[in-house]
PDB file of N, CA and C in Angstrom:
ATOM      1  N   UNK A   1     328.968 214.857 154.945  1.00  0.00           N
ATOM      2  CA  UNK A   1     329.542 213.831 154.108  1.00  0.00           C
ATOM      3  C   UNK A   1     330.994 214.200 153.803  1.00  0.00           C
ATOM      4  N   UNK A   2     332.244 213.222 153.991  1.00  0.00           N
ATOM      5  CA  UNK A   2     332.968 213.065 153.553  1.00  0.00           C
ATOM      6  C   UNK A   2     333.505 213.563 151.788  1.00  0.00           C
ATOM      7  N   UNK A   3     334.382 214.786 151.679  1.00  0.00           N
ATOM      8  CA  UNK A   3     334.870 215.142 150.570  1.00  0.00           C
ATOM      9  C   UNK A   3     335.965 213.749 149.756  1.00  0.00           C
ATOM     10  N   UNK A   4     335.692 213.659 149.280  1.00  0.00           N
ATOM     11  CA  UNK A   4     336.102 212.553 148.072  1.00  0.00           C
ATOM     12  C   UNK A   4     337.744 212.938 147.410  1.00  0.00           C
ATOM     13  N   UNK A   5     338.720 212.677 147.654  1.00  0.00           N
ATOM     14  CA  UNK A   5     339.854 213.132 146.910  1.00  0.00           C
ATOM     15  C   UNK A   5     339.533 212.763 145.455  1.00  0.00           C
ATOM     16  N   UNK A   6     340.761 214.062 144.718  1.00  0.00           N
ATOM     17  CA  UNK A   6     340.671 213.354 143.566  1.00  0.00           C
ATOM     18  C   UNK A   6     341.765 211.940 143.177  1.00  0.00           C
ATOM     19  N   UNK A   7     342.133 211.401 143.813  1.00  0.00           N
ATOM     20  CA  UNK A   7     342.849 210.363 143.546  1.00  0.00           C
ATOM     21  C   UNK A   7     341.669 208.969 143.599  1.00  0.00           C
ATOM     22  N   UNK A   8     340.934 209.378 144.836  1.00  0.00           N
ATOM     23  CA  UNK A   8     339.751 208.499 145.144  1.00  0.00           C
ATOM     24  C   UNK A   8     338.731 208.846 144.066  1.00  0.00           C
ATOM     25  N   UNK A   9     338.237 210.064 143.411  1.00  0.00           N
ATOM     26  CA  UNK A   9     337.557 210.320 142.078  1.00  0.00           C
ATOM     27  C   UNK A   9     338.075 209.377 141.420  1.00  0.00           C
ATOM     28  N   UNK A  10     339.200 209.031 140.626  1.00  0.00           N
ATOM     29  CA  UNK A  10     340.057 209.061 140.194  1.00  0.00           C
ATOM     30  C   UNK A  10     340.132 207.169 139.813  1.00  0.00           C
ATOM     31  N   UNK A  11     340.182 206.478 141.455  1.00  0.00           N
ATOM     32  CA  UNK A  11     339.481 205.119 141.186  1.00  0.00           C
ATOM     33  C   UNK A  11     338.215 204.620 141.306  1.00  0.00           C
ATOM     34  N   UNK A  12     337.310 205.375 141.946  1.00  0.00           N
ATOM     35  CA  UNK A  12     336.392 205.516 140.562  1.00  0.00           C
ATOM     36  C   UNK A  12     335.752 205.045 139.914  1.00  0.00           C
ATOM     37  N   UNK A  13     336.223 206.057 139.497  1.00  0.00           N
ATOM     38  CA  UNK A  13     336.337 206.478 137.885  1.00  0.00           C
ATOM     39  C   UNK A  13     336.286 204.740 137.256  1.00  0.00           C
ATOM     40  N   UNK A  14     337.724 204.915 137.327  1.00  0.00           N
ATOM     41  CA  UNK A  14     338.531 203.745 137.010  1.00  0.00           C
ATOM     42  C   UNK A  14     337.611 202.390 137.073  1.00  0.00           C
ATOM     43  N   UNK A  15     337.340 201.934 138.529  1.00  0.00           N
ATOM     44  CA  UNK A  15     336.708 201.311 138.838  1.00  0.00           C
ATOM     45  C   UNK A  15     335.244 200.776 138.202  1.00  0.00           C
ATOM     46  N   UNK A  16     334.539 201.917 137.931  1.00  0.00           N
ATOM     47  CA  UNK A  16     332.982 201.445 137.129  1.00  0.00           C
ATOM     48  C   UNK A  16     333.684 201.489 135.705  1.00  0.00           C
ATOM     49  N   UNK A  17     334.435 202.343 135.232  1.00  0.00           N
ATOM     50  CA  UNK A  17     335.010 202.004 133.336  1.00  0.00           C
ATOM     51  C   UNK A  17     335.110 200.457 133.399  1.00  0.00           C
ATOM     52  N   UNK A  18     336.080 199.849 134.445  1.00  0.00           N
ATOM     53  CA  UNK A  18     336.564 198.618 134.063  1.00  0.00           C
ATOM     54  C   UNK A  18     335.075 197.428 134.308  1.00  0.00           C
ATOM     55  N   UNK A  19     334.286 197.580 135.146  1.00  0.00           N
ATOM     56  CA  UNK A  19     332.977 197.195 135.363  1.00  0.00           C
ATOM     57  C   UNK A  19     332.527 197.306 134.373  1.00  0.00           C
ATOM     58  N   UNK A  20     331.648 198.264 133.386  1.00  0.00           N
ATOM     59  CA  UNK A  20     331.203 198.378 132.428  1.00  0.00           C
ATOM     60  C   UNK A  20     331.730 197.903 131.390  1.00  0.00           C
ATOM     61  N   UNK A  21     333.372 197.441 131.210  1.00  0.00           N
ATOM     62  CA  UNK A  21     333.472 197.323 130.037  1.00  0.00           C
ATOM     63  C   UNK A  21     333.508 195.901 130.493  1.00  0.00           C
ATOM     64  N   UNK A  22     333.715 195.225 131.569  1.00  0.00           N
ATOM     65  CA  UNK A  22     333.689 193.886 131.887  1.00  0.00           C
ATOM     66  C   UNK A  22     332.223 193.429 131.000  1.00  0.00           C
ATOM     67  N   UNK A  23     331.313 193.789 131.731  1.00  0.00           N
ATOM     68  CA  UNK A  23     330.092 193.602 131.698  1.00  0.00           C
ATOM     69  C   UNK A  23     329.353 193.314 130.470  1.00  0.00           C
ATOM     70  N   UNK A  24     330.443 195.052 129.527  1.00  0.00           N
ATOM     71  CA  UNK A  24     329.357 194.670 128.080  1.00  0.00           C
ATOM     72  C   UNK A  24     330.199 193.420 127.472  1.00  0.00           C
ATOM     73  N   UNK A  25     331.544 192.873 128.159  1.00  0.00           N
ATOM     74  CA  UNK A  25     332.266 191.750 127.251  1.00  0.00           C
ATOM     75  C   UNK A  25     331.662 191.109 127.523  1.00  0.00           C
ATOM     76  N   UNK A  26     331.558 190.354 128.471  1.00  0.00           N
ATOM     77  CA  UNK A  26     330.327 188.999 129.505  1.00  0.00           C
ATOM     78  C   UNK A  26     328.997 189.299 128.361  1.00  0.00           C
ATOM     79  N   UNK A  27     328.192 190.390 128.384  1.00  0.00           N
ATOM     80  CA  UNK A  27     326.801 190.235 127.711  1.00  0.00           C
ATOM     81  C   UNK A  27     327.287 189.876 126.416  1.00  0.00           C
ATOM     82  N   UNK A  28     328.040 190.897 125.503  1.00  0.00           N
ATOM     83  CA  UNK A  28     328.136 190.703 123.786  1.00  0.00           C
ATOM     84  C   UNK A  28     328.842 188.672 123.905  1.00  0.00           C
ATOM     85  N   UNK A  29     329.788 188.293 124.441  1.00  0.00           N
ATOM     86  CA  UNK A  29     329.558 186.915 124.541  1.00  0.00           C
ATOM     87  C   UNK A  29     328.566 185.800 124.660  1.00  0.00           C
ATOM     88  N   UNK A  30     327.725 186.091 125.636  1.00  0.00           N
ATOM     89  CA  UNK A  30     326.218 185.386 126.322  1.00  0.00           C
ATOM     90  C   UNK A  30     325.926 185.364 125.152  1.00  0.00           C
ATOM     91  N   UNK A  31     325.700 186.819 123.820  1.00  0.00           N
ATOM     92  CA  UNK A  31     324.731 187.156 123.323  1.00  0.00           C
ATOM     93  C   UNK A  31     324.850 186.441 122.225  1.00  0.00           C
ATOM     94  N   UNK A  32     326.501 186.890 121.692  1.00  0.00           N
ATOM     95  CA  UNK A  32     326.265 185.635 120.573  1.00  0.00           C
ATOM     96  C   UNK A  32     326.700 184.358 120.793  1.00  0.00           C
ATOM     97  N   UNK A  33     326.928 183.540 122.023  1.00  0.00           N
ATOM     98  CA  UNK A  33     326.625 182.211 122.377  1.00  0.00           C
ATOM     99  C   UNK A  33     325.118 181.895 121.959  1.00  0.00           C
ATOM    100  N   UNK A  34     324.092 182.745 122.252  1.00  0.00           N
ATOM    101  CA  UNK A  34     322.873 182.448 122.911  1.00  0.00           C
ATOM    102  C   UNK A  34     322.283 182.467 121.133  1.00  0.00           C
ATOM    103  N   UNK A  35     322.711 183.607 120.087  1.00  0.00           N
ATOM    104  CA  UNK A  35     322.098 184.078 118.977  1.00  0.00           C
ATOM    105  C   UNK A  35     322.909 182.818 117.670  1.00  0.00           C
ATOM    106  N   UNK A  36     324.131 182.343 118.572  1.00  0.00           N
ATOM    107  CA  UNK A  36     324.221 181.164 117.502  1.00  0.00           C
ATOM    108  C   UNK A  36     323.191 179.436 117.206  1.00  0.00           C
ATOM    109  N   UNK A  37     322.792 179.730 118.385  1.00  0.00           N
ATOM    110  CA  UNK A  37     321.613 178.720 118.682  1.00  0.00           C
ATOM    111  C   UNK A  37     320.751 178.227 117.121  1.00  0.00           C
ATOM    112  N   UNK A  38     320.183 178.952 117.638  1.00  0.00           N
ATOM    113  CA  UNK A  38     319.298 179.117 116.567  1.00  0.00           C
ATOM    114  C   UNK A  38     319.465 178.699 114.890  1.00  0.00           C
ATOM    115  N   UNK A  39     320.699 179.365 114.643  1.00  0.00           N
ATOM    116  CA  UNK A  39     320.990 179.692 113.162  1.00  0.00           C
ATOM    117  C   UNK A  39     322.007 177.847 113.318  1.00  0.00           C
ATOM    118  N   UNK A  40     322.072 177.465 114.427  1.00  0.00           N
ATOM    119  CA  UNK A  40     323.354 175.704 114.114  1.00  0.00           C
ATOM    120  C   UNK A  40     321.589 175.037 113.569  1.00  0.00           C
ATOM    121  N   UNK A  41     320.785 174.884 114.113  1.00  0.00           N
ATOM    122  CA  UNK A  41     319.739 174.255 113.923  1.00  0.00           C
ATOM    123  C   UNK A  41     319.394 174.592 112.982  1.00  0.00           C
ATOM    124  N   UNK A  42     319.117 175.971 112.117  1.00  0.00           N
ATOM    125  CA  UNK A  42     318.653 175.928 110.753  1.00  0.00           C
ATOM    126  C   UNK A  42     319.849 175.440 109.433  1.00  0.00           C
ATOM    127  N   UNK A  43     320.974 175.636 110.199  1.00  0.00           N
ATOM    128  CA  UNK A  43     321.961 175.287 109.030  1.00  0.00           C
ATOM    129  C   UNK A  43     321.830 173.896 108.637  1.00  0.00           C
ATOM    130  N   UNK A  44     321.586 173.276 109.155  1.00  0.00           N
ATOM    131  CA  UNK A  44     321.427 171.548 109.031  1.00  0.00           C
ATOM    132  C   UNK A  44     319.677 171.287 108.005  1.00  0.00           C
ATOM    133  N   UNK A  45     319.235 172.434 108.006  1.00  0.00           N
ATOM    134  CA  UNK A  45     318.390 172.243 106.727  1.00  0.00           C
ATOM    135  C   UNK A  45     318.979 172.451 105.715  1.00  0.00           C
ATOM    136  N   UNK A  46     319.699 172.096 104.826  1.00  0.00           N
ATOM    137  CA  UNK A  46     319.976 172.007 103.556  1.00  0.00           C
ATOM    138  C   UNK A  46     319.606 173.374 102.708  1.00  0.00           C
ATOM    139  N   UNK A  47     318.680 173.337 102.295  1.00  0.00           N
ATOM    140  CA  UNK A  47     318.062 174.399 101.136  1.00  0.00           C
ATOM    141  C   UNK A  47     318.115 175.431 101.823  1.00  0.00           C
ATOM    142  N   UNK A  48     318.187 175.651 103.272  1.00  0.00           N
ATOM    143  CA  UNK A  48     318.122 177.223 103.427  1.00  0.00           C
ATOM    144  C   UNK A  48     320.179 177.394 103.992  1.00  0.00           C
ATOM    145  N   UNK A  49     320.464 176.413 104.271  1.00  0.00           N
ATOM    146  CA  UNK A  49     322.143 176.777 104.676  1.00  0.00           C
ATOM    147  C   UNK A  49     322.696 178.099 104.868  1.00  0.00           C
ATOM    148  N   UNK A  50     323.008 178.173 103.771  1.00  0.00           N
ATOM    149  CA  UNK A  50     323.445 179.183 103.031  1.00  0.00           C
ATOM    150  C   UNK A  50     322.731 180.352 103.024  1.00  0.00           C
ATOM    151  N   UNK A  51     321.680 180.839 102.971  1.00  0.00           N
ATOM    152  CA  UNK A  51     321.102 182.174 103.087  1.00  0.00           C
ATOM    153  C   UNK A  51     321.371 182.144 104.596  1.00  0.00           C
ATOM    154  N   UNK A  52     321.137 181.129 105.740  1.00  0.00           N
ATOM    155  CA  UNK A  52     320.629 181.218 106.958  1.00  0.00           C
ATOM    156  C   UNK A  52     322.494 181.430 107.348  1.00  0.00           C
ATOM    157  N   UNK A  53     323.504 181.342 107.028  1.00  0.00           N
ATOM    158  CA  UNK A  53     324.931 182.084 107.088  1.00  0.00           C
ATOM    159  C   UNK A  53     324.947 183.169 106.839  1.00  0.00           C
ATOM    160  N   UNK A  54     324.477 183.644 105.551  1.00  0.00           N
ATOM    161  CA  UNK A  54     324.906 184.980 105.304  1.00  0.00           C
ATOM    162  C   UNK A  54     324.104 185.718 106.204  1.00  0.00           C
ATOM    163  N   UNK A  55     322.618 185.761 106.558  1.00  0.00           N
ATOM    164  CA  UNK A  55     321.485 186.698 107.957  1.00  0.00           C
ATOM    165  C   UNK A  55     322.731 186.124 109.101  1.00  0.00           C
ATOM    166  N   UNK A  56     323.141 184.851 109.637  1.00  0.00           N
ATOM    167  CA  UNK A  56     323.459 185.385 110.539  1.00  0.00           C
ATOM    168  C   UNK A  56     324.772 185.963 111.207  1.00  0.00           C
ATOM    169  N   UNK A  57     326.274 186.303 109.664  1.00  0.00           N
ATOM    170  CA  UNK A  57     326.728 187.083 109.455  1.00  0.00           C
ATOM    171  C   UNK A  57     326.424 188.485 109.852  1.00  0.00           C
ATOM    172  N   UNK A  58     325.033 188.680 109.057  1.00  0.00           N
ATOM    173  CA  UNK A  58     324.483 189.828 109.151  1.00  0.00           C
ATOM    174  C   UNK A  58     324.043 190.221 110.739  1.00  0.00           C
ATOM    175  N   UNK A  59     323.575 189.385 110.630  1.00  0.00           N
ATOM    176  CA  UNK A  59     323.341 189.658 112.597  1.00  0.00           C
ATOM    177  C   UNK A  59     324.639 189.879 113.495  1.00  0.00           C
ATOM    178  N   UNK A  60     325.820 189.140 113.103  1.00  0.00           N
ATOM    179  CA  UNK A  60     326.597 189.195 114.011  1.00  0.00           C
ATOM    180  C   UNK A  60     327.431 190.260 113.818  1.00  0.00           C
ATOM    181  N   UNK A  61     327.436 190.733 112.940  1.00  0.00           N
ATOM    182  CA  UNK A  61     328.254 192.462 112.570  1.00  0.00           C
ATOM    183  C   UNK A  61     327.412 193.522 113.253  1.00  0.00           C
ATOM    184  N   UNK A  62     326.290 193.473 113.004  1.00  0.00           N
ATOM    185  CA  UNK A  62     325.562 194.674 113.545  1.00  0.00           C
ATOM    186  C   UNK A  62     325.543 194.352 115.080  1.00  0.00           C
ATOM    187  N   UNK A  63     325.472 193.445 115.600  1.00  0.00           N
ATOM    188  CA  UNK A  63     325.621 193.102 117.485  1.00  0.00           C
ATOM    189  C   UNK A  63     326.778 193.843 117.238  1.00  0.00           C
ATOM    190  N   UNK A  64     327.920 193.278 116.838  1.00  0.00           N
ATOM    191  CA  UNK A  64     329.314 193.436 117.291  1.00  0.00           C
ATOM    192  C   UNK A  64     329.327 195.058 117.320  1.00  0.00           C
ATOM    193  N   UNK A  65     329.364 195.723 116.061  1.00  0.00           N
ATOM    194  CA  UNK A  65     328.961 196.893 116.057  1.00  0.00           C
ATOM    195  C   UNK A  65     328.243 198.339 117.563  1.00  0.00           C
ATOM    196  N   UNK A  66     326.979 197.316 117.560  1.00  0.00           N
ATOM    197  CA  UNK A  66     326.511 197.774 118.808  1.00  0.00           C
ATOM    198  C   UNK A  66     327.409 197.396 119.956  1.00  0.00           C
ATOM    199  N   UNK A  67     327.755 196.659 120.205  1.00  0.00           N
ATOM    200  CA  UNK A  67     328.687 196.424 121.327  1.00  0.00           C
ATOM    201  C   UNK A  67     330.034 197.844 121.379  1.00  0.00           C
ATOM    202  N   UNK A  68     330.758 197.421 120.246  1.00  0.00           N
ATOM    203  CA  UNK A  68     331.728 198.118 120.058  1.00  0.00           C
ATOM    204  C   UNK A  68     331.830 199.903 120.296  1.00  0.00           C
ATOM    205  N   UNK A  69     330.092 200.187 119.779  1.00  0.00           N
ATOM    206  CA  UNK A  69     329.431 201.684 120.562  1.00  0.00           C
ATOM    207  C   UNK A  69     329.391 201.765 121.686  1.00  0.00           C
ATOM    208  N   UNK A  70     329.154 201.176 122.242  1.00  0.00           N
ATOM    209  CA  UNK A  70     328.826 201.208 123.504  1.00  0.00           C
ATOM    210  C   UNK A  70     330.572 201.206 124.753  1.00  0.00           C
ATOM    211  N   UNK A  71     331.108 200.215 123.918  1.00  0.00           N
ATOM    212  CA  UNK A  71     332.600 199.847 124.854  1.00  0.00           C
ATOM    213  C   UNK A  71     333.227 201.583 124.002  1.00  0.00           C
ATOM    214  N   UNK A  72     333.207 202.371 122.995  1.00  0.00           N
ATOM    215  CA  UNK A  72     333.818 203.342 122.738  1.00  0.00           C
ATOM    216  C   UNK A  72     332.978 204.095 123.637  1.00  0.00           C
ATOM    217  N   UNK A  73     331.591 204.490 123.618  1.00  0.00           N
ATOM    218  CA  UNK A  73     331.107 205.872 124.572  1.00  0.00           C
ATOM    219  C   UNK A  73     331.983 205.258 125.871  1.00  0.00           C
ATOM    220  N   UNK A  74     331.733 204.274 126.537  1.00  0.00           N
ATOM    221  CA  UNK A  74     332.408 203.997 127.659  1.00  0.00           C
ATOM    222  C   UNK A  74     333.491 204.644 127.972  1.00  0.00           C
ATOM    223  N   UNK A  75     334.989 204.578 127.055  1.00  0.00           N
ATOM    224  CA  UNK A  75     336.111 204.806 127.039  1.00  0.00           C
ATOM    225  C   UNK A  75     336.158 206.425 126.882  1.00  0.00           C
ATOM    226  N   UNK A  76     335.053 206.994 125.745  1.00  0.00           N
ATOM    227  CA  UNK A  76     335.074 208.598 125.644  1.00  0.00           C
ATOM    228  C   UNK A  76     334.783 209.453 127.019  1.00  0.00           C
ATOM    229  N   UNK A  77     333.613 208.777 127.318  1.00  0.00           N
ATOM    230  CA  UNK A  77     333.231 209.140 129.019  1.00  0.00           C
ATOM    231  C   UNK A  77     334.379 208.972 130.201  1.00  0.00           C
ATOM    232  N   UNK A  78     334.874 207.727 130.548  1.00  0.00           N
ATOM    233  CA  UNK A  78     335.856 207.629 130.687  1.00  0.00           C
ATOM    234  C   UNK A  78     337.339 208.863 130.398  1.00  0.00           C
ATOM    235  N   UNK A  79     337.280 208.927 129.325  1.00  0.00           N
ATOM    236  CA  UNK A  79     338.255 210.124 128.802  1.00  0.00           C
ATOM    237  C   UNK A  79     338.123 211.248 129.282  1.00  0.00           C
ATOM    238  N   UNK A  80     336.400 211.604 129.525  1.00  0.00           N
ATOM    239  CA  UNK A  80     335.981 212.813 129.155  1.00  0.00           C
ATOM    240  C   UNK A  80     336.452 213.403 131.038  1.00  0.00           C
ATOM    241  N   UNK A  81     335.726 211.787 131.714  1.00  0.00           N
ATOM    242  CA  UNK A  81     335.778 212.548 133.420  1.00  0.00           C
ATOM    243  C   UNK A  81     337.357 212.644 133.711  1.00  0.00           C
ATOM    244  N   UNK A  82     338.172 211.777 132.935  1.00  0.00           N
ATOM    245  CA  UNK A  82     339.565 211.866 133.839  1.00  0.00           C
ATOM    246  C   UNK A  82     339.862 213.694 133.301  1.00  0.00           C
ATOM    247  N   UNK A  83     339.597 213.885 132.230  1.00  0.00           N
ATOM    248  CA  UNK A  83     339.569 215.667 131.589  1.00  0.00           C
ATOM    249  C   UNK A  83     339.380 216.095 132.718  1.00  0.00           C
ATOM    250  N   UNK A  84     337.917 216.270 133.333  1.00  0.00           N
ATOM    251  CA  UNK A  84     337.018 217.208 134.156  1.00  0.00           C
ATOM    252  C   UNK A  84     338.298 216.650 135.545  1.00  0.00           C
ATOM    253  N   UNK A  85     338.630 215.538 135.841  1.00  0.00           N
ATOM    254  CA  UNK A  85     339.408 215.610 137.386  1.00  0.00           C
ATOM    255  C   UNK A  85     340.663 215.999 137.640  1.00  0.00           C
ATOM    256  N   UNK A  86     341.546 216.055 135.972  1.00  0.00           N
ATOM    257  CA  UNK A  86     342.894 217.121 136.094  1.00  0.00           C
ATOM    258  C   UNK A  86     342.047 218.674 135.984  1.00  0.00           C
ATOM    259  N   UNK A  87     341.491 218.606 135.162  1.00  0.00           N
ATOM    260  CA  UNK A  87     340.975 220.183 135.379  1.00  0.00           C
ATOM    261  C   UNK A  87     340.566 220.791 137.335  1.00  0.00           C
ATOM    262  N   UNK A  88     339.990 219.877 137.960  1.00  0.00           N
ATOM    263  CA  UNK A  88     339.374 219.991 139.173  1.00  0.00           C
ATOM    264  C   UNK A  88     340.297 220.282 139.807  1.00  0.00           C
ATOM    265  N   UNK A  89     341.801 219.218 139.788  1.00  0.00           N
ATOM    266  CA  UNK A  89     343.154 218.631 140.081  1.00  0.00           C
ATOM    267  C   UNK A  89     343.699 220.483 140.208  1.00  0.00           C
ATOM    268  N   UNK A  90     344.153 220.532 138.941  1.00  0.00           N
ATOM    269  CA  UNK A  90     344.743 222.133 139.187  1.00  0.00           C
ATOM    270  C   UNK A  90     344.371 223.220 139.682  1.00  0.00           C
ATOM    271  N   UNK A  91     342.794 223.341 139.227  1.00  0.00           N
ATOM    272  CA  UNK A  91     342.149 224.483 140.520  1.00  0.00           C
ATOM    273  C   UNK A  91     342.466 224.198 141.945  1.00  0.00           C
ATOM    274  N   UNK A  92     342.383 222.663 142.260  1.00  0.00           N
ATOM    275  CA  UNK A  92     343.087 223.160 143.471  1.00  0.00           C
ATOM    276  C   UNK A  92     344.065 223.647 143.896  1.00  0.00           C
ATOM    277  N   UNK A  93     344.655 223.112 143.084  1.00  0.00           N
ATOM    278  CA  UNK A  93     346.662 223.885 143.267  1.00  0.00           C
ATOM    279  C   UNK A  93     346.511 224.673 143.685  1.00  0.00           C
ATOM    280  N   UNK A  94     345.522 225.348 142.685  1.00  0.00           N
ATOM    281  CA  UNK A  94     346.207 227.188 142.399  1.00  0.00           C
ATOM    282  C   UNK A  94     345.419 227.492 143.804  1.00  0.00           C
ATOM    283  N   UNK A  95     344.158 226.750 144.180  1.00  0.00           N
ATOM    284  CA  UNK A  95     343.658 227.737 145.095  1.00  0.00           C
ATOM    285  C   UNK A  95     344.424 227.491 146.768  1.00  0.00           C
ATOM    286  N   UNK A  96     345.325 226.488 146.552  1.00  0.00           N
ATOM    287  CA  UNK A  96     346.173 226.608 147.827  1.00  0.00           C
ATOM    288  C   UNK A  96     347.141 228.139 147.464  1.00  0.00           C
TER     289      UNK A  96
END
């Protein structure tokens, strides 16, 4: 098998970060397209309105939240491999 440069590491890398973070934008959208459903149809009952805003407030902070974990581990990981491929990067130097 073919040795992999690190420039080719490198996109990558690059390459699945920007995938993944595509991806969780596309889902956390779908999600609360899909999770506002629900709560337009109860708002039009009267007597519950208002509680049925504030739950789905509540719902939509804690998604966002989760989303927002997920797009940061992304970016830390992200962070963490471009670390590990300058580190890789200079051992080679030195070992020319």
């Amino acid at each position: 098998m073919a040795r992999l440069t690190i420039e080719q590491m490198r996109g990558a890398k690059d390459l699945l970060q920007d995938a993944v973070e595509a991806t969780v934008n596309v889902t956390a959208q779908a999600h609360r397209s899909l999770a506002r459903r629900p709560y337009a149809v109860l708002e039009r009952i009267g007597a519950i309105a208002v509680p049925v805003r504030a739950v789905e407030r509540i719902q939509l902070t804690i998604t966002d939240a989760v989303y927002l974990a997920i797009l940061s581990a992304t970016r830390i990981g992200g962070a963490a491999a471009s670390g590990v491929l300058d580190c890789v990067e200079i051992l080679e130097r030195h070992r020319r």
